[in-house]
Every structure is written in structure tokens, then in C-alpha cells.
Protein backbone atom coordinates (compact mmCIF):
# COMPACT_ATOMS: atom_id res chain seq x y z
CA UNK A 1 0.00 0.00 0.00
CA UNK A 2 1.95 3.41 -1.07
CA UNK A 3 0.27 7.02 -0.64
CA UNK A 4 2.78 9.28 -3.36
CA UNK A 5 5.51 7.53 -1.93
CA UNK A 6 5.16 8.36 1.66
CA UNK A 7 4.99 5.77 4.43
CA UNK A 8 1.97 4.63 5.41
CA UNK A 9 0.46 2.67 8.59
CA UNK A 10 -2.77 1.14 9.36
CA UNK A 11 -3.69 0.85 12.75
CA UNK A 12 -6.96 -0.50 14.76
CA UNK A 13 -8.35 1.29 17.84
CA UNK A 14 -6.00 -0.77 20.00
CA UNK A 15 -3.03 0.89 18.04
CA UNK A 16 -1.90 -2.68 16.79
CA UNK A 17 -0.42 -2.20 13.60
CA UNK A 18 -2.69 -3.92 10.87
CA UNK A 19 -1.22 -2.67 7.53
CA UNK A 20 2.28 -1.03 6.35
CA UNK A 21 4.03 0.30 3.69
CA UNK A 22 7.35 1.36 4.53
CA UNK A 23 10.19 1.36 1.91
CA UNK A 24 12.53 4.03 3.10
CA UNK A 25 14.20 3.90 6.75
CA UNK A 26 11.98 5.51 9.31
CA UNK A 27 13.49 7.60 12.26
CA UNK A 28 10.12 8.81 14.07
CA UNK A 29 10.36 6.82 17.71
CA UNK A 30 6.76 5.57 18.05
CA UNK A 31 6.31 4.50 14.34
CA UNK A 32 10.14 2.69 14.82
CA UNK A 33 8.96 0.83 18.40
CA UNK A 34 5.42 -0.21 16.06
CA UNK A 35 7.75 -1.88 13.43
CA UNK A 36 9.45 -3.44 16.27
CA UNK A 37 6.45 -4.97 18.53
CA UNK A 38 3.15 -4.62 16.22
CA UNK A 39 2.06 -1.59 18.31
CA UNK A 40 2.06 1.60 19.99
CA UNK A 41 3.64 1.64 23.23
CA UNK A 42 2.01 2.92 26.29
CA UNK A 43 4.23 5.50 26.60
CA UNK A 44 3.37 7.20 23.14
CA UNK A 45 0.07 6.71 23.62
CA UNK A 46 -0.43 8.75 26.64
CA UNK A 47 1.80 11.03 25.25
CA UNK A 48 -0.29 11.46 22.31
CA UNK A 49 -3.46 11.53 24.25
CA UNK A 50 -2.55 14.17 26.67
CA UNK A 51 -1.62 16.73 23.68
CA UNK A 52 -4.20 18.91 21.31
CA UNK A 53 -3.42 17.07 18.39
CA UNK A 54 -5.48 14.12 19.64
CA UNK A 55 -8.52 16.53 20.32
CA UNK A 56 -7.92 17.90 16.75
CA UNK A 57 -7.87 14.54 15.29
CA UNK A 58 -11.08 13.51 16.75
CA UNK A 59 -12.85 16.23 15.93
CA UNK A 60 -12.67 16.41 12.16
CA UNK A 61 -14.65 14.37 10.10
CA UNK A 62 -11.88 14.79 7.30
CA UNK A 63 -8.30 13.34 7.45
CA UNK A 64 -6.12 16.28 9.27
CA UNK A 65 -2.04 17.17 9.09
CA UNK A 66 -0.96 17.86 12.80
CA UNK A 67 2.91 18.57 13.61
CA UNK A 68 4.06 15.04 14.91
CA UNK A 69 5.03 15.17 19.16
CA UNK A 70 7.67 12.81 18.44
CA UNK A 71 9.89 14.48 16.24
CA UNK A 72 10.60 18.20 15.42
CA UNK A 73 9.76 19.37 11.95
CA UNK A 74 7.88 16.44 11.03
CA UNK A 75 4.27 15.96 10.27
CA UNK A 76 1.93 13.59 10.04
CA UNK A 77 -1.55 13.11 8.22
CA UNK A 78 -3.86 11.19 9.76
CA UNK A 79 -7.55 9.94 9.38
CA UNK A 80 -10.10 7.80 11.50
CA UNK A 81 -11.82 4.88 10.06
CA UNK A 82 -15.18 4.62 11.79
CA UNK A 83 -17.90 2.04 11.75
CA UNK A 84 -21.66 3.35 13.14
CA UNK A 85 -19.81 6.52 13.85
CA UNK A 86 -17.13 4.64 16.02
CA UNK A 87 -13.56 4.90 15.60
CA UNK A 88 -12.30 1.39 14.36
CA UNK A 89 -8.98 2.62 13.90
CA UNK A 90 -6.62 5.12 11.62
CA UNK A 91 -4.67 5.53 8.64
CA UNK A 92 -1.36 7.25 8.96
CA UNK A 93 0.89 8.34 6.42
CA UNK A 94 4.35 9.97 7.65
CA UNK A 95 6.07 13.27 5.44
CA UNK A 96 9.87 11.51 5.43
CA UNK A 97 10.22 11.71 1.57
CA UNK A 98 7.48 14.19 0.41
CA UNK A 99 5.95 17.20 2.18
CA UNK A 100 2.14 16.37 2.76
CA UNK A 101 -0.52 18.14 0.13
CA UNK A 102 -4.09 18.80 0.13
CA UNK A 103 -3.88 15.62 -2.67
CA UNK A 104 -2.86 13.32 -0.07
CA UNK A 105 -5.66 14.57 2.52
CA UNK A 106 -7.99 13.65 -0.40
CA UNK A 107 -6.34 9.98 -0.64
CA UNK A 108 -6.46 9.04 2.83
CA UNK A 109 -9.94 10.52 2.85
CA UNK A 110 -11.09 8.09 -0.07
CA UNK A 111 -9.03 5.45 1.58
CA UNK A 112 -10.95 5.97 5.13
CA UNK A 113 -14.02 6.35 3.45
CA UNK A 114 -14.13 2.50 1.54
CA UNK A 115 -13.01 0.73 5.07
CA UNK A 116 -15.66 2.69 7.12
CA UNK A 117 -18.23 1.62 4.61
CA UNK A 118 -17.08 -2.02 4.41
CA UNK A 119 -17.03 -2.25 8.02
CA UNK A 120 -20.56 -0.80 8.00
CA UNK A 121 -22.20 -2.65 5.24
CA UNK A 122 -20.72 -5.72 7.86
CA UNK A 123 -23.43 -4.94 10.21
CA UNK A 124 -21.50 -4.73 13.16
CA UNK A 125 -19.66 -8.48 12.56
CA UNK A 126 -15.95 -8.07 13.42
CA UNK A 127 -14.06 -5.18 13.53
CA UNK A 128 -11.16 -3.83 11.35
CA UNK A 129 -8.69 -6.20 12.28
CA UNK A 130 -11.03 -8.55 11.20
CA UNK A 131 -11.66 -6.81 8.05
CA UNK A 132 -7.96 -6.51 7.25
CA UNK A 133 -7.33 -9.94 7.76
CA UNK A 134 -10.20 -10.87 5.67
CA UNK A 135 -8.58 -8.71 2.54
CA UNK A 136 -5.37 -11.10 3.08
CA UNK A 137 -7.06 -14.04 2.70
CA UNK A 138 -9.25 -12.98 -0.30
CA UNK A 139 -6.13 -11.23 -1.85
CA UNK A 140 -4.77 -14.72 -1.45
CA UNK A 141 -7.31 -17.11 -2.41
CA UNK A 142 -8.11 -14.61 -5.85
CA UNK A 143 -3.95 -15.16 -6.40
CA UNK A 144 -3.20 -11.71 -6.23
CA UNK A 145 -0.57 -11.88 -3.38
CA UNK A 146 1.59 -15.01 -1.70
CA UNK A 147 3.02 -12.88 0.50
CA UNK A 148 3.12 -15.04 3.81
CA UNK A 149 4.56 -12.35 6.54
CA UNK A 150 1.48 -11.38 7.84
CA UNK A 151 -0.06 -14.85 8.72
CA UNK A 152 1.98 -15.84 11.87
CA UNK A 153 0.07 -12.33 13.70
CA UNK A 154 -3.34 -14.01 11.74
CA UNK A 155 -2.78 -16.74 13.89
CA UNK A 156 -1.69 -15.43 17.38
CA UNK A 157 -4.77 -13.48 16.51
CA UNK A 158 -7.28 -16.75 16.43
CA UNK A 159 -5.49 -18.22 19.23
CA UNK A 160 -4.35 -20.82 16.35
CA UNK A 161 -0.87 -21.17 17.58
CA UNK A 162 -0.84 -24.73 19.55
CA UNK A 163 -1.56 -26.33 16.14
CA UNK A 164 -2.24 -25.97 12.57
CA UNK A 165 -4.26 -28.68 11.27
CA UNK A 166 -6.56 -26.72 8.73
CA UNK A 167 -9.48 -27.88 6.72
CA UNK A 168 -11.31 -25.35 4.09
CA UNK A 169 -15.32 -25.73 3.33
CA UNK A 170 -16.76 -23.75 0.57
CA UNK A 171 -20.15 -23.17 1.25
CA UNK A 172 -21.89 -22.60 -1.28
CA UNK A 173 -26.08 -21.11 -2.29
CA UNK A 174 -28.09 -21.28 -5.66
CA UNK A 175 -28.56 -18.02 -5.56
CA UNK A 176 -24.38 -17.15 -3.80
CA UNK A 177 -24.30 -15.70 -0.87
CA UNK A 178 -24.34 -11.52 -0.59
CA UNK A 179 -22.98 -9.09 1.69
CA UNK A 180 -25.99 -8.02 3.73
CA UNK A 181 -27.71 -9.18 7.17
CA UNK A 182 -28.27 -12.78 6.80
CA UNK A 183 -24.98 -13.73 5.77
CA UNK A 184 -23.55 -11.67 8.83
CA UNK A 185 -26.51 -13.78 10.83
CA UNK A 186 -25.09 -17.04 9.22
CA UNK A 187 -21.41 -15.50 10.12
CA UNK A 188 -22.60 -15.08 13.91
CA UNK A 189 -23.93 -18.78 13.67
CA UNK A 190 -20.77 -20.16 12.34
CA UNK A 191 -18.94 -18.22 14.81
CA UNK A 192 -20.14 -20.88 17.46
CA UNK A 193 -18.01 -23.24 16.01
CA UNK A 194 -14.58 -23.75 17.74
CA UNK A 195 -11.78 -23.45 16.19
CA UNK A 196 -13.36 -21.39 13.09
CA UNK A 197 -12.84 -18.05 11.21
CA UNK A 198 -15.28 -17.71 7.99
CA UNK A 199 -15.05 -15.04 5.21
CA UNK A 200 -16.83 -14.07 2.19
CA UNK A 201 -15.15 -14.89 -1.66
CA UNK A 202 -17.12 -14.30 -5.04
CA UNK A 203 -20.31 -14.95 -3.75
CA UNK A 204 -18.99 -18.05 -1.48
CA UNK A 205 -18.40 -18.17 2.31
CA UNK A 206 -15.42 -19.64 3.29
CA UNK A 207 -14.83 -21.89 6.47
CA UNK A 208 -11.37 -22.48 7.42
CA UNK A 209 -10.87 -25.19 10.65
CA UNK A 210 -7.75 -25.40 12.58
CA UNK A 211 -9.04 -28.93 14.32
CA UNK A 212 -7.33 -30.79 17.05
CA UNK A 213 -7.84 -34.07 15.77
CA UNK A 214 -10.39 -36.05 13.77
CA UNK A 215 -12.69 -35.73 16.97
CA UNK A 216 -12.56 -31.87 17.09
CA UNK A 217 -13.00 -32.16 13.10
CA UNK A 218 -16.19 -33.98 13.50
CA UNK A 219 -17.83 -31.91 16.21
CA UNK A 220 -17.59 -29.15 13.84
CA UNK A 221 -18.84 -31.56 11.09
CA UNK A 222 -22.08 -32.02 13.45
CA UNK A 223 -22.21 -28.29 14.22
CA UNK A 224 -22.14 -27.26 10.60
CA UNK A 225 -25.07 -29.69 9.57
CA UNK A 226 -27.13 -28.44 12.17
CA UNK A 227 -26.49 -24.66 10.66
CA UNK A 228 -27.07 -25.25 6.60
CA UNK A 229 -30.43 -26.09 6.10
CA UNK A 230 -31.00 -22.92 8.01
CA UNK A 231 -30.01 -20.94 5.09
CA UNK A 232 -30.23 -23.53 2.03
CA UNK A 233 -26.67 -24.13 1.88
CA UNK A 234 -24.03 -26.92 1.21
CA UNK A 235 -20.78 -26.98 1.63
CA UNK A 236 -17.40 -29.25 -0.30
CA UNK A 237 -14.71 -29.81 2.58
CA UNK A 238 -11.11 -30.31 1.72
CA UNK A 239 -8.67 -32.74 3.09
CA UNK A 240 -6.15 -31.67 6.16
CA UNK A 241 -3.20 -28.92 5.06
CA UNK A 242 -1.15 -27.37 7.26
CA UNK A 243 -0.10 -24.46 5.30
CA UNK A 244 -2.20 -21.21 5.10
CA UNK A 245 -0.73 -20.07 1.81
CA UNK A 246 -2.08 -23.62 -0.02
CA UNK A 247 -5.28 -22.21 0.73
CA UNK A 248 -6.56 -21.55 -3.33
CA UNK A 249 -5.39 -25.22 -3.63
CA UNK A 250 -7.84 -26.74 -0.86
CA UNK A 251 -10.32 -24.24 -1.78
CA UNK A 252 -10.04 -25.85 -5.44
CA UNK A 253 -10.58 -29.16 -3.64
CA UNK A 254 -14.01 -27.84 -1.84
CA UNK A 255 -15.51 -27.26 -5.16
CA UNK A 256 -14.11 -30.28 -6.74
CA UNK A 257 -16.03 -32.45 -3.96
CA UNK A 258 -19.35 -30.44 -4.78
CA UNK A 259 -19.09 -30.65 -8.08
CA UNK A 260 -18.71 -34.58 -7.96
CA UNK A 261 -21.84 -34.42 -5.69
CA UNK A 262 -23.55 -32.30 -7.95
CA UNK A 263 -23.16 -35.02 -10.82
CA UNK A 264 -23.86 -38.16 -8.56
CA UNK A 265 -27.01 -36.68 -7.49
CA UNK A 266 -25.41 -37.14 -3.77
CA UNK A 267 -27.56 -34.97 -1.79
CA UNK A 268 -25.57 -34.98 0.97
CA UNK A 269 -25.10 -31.65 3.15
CA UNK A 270 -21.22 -31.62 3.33
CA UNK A 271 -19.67 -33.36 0.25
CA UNK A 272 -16.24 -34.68 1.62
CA UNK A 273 -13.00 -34.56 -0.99
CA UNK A 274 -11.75 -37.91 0.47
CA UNK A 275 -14.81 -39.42 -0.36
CA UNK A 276 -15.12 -37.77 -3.79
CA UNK A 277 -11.66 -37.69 -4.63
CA UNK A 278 -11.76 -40.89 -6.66
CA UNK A 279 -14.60 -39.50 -8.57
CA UNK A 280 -12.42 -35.73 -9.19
CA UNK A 281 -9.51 -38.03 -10.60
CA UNK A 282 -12.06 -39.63 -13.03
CA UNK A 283 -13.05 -36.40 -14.07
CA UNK A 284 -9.93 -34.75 -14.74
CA UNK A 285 -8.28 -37.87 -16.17
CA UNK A 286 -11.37 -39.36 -18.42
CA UNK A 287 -13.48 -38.57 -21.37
CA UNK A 288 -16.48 -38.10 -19.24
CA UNK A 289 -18.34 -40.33 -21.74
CA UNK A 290 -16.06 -42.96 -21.71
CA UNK A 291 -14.73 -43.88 -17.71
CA UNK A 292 -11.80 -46.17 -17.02
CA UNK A 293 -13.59 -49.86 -17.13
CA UNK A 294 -12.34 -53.09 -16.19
CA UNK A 295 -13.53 -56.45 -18.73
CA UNK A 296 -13.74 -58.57 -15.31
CA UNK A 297 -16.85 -56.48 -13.86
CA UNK A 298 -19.01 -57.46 -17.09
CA UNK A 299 -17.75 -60.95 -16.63
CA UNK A 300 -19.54 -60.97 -13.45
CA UNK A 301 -22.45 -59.26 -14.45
CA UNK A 302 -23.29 -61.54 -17.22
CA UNK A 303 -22.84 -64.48 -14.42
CA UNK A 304 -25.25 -63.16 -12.33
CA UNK A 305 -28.07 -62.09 -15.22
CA UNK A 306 -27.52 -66.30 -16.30
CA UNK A 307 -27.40 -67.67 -13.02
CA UNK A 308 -29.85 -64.77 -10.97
CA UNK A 309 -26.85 -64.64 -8.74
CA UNK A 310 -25.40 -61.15 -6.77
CA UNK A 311 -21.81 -61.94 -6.99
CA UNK A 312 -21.53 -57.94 -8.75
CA UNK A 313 -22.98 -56.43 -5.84
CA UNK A 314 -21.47 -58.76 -3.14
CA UNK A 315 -17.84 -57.80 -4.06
CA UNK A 316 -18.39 -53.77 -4.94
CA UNK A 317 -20.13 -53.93 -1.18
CA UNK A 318 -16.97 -56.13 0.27
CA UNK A 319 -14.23 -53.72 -1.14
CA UNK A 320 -16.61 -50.77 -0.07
CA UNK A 321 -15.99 -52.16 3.65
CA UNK A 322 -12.59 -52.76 3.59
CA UNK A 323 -12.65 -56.51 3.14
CA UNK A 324 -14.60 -56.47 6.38
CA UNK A 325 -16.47 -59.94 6.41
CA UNK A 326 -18.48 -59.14 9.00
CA UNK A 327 -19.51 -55.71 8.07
CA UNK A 328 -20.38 -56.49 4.41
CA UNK A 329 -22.51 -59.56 5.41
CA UNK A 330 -24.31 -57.62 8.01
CA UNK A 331 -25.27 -54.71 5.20
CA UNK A 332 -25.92 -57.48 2.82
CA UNK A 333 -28.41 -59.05 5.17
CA UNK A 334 -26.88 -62.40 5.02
CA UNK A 335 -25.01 -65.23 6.77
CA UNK A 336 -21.16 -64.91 7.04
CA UNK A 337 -20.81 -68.05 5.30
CA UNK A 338 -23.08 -67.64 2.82
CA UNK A 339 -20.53 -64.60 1.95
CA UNK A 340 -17.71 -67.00 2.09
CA UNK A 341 -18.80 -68.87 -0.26
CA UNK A 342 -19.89 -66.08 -2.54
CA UNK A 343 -16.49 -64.64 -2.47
CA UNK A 344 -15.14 -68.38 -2.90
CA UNK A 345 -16.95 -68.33 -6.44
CA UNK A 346 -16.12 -64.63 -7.14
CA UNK A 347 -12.35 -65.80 -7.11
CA UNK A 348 -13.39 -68.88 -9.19
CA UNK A 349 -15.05 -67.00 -12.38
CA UNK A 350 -12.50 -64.13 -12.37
CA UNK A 351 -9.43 -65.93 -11.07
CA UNK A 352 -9.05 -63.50 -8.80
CA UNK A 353 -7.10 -62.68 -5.84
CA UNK A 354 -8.09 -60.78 -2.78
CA UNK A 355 -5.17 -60.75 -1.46
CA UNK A 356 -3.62 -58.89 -4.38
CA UNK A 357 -3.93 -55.10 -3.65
CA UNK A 358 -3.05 -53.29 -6.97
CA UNK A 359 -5.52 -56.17 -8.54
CA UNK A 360 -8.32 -54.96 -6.08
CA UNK A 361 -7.82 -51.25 -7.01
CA UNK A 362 -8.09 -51.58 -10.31
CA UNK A 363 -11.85 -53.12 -10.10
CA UNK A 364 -12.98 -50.83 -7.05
CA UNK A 365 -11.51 -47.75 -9.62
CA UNK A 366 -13.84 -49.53 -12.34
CA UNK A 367 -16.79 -49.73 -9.86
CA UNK A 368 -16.43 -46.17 -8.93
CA UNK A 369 -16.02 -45.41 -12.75
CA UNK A 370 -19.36 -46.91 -13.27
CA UNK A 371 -21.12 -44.83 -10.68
CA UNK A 372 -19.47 -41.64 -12.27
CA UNK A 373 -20.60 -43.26 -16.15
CA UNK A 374 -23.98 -43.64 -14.91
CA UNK A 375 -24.35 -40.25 -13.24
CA UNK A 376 -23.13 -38.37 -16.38
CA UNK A 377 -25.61 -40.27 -18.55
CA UNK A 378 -28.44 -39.47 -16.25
CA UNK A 379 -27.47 -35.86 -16.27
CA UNK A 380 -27.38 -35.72 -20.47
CA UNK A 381 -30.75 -37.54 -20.73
């Protein structure tokens, strides 16, 4: 951020330093000690509290030049961001390389003016540091910046520091999701959440998760179906990263698990990447007319329409569960021998080996394959 070459510092109404721009060496002590620490220090700000200039400040309505208390011959322009005719904070700008002009008055006028109204149209959700941050993580999600030096203060802000095991929903409405009082009153609900910090993108709310562990992720699974229906949503969840900055990445991963939803006609609330993922690769990877196929699945489906056998079935349901003998023949409603010995003619008519992992894969990839195929044909009839 640059103002006619002039440094320039953003603060909130805590004086914590939110925004900089500072290219040239600067030799005023309280802007030196908030390079340092990230803020004012107490010192300077009873100092600059007990003088006019503070009065004269708060008066005006209109960014002001006042004579800086720290430093003779210096000045400084300065301008209040407000928010329901709060102050929310202050933009700074410092006259080391440039004497200060009525044209930079009008700048950090225009500047103030576009914060205080974002913060306003935000109905009172967050506050400017909030609103700052937010800008980041759009700025980086839209691929404009990868600059990474203002996340580790992102996180000491959330409290995020003990660990960083992040997962990114995209939640997403027919009609996207605007600016105005009931996404700030779905913002509030999601705010219940632990462990959350949501933000709007192109019409999209965002939901990044710092969980503990797979427990913590699923209590905020729970909490999150509770919450969409409330507002027609639905929402693509990305696997675990642990690296702010590959946020378009698992972003790109949220969608990809709604999209494969959207074409299985899964009408599931949260669509899961790891569950879709299969599905994503046969997408990308595939003619979606013509899916990756195996000869061995029609093999057995031309057994069972001769013999009115479910051997087809039996095996996509047994590979489904992990090999789980137990499981399958429970959800297939029959005895666990009876599943023996439909697995024991399986391996008969395609001379096949269970125990043969690369084998499996290839005819669990064909049974997902089929799923997809079918899907896509629906959708073009």
C-alpha cells in the first residue's frame, strides 16, 4: 500500500499495527517501536493523548495534518476509520520523503471512506482487524498476493498457535451468498463453532478449521449440519493442510467435492473430498463419456443375469468395507458363510485374488467409474 511515496500505517483502535508500507528507513520513535512490537507503546500513547493534536484529530470528520510530538519538523496526516460513527482505527501516512498536500488529505480521505463503509455494510460483525485480515485471505485465495509475513500475527490473533491442522469448506447457495444481514446472521452462527474463522469470496463463504484431531474435526462436522439447512446451503470440505498459503489449492478441492456431488445426485449436506476424490480423478483424467472400465466387472455381471446370482454387488459392497467380512454380510443381510462362499466363487469366475492389492484397485476404480458413467448419462438424458 503506497500514498505518493510516503509511508503509510494502518492501525486498529487498540493501536496494533494492521497494515504497512514502509520502503525508506523511518526515524520517528513511536512509528520505529510499532515496526518493532506490532504496536504503539504505552508511553506514546499517553503522550499522544494528553496533547491537542489528539482533540484535533477527533474532531474532524476529514483526514487532518498535525505537527508530529515525536519528532521536530515532522508531520503527520492522519484519518479515523469509523464504523456506526465509532472509531475502528486510523490511517497514517508519515512526510519523510514528500511534504504532505491537500492531494494526499484527499487519498487518505477516499481510503478511510471505503473501510468505514465495508465495516458498515458488515453490520457490526468483526471489527477492522477482522476486516484486514479478511482482505489477506481474499487477496490470497483470488492469487493476487503469496506474501506469507502477515499470517503468523493471523494466527496469534485466532489463538491458532498450539496447532495448525486446517481444513477449508466452501459453502456454497443457488442463488451465492451476498454481503448483507443474513450472511452476517449465518457469520454469527458459524462463529459458534470452535476453532473457526469464515469469510466471504465471489459470492462463497469460506470456512477455514484449525481442528485438534479427527474428533474436534467432526464436532464441527455435526455443528455445521445443524447450521445449513438454516439458510439452504451446502458446503465441499477439503482434506487436512497445514499451510495457510495452499489455501486456493484446498479451496479448489471444496468445489471439486461439490461438483462430484452435484453429478452423482449425492444430496448430501457436506460433500467430503476424500470421499469424492476418486470421482475428481475420473473427471480430470477421463473422457467423461467414456470412464476407465475393467472387462472382469461385465464378466460378473453376465454371471449373475444367467445364473440370478449377486456376486456384482457382493464384491463392490466387500471392497466398499474394507474386506470387512463381518460388516459387508451384516449390510448385505446375510449369513457370514453364505458370503464366504460367494467370495469363494467370485475368485473362481475371475481368477481373482483378494489378497492382491493393486488387482483390487483396479476393479474398485472400475466400480467407482461406473457410478461416475452412470451419473453423467443421467445428467445428459
Amino acid at each position: 500500500m503506497k500514498i505518493l511515496q510516503n509511508p503509510i500505517f494502518v492501525l486498529n483502535k487498540n493501536t496494533e499495527l494492521l497494515e504497512f508500507s514502509c520502503e525508506s528507513s523511518v526515524d520517528e520513535d513511536n512509528f520505529v517501536y510499532m515496526l518493532e512490537h506490532g504496536h504503539m507503546s504505552e508511553e506514546h500513547i499517553k503522550l499522544s493523548h494528553s496533547c491537542e493534536t489528539h482533540q484535533q484529530i477527533a474532531k474532524n470528520s476529514s483526514p487532518v495534518i498535525v505537527d508530529s510530538i515525536f519528532r521536530k519538523n515532522r508531520q503527520n496526516l492522519v484519518g479515523v476509520i469509523k464504523s456506526g460513527g465509532l472509531g475502528e482505527g486510523a490511517v497514517v501516512v508519515t512526510d519523510i520523503n514528500r511534504s504532505l498536500t491537500s492531494a494526499d488529505i484527499d487519498v487518505v480521505g477516499l481510503v478511510c471512506a471505503i473501510i468505514s463503509q465495508s465495516l458498515t455494510f458488515r453490520h457490526g460483525h468483526g471489527n477492522i482487524t477482522d476486516f484486514m485480515y479478511e482482505c489477506r485471505l481474499n487477496a490470497l485465495l483470488d492469487g493476487k498476493s503469496t506474501d506469507a509475513s502477515w499470517i503468523p500475527g493471523w494466527l496469534l490473533y485466532l489463538h491458532w498457535t498450539e496447532h495448525q491442522n486446517f481444513y477449508l469448506l466452501t459453502l456454497i447457495s443457488p442463488l451465492g451468498i451476498n454481503d448483507n444481514q443474513e450472511s452476517d446472521r449465518l457469520r454469527s452462527q458459524l462463529g459458534q463453532i470452535k476453532s473457526s474463522c469464515s469469510f466471504l469470496n465471489d459470492r462463497n463463504l469460506i470456512l477455514i478449521l484449525n481442528a485438534k484431531d479427527k474428533e474436534a474435526l467432526q464436532k464441527c462436522v455435526s455443528q455445521l449440519s445443524e447450521i445449513l439447512p438454516q439458510h439452504n446451503l451446502k458446503a465441499g470440505l477439503s482434506e487436512r493442510f497445514d499451510n495457510i498459503l495452499d489455501l486456493p489449492e484446498y479451496r479448489q478441492q471444496a468445489l471439486d467435492a461439490l461438483k462430484a456431488s452435484a453429478i452423482l445426485g449425492d444430496s448430501a449436506l457436506i460433500s467430503n473430498y476424500q470421499e469424492k476424490m476418486v470421482y475428481d480423478l475420473l473427471l480430470k483424467a477421463s473422457n467423461p463419456q467414456r470412464c476407465y472400465g475393467d472387462y472382469r466387472l461385465q464378466v460378473l455381471e453376465d454371471y449373475d443375469k444367467k445364473n440370478g446370482t449377486d456376486y456384482c454387488h457382493t464384491l463392490h459392497v466387500f471392497m466398499k468395507n474394507a474386506f470387512n467380512k463381518n460388516q459387508t454380510a451384516s449390510i448385505l443381510f446375510i449369513h457370514r458363510n453364505s458370503l464366504s462362499y460367494r467370495l469363494h466363487k467370485i475368485k473362481e469366475i475371475l481368477d481373482l485374488d483378494l489378497s492382491d492389492g493393486e488387482d483390487c484397485q483396479k476393479l474398485y476404480l472400475a466400480f467407482k467409474s461406473r457410478e461416475l458413467e452412470a451419473a453423467l448419462g443421467k445428467r445428459l438424458k
